[in-house]
Protein backbone atom coordinates (compact mmCIF):
# COMPACT_ATOMS: atom_id res chain seq x y z
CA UNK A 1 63.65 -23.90 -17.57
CA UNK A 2 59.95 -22.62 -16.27
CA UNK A 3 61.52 -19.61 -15.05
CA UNK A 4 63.29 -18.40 -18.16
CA UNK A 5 60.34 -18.87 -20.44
CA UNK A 6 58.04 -17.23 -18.05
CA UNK A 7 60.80 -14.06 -17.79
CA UNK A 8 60.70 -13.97 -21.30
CA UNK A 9 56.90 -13.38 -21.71
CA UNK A 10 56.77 -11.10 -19.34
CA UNK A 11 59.55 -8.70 -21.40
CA UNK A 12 57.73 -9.76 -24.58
CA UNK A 13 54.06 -8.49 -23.11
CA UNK A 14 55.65 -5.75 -21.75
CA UNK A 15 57.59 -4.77 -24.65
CA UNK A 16 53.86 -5.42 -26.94
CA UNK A 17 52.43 -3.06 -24.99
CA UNK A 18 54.77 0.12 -25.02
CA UNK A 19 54.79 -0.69 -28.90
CA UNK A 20 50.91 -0.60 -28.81
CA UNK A 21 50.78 2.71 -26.78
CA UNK A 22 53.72 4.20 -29.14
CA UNK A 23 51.54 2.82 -32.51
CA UNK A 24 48.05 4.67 -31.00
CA UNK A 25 49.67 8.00 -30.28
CA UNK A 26 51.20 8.43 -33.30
CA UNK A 27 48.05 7.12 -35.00
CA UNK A 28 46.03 9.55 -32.99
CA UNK A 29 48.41 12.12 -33.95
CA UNK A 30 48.44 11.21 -37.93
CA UNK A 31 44.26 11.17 -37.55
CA UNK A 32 44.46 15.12 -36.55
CA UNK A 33 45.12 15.36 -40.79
CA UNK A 34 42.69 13.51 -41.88
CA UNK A 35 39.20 15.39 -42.77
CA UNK A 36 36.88 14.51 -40.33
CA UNK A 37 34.24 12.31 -42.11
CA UNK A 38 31.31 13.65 -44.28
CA UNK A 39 33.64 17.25 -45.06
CA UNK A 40 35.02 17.12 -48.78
CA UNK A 41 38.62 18.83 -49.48
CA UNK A 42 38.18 22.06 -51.83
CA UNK A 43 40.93 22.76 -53.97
């Protein structure tokens, strides 16, 4: 059935992209940590 398989990817792409917005703020979150680039961490 057309209609079924088109339903499900639409709730596939839509469930991709709250994953993908999830993934990047808790990636942008975890990057906060992380020395910026060219600084060295003294002990």
């Amino acid at each position: 059935d057309v209609n079924t398989v088109f339903a499900g990817i639409v709730v596939l792409t839509a469930c991709a992209l709250v994953l993908d917005g999830i993934v990047g703020r808790v990636q942008k979150r975890l990057m906060k940590w992380q020395p910026r680039s060219g600084q060295t961490e003294k002990l």
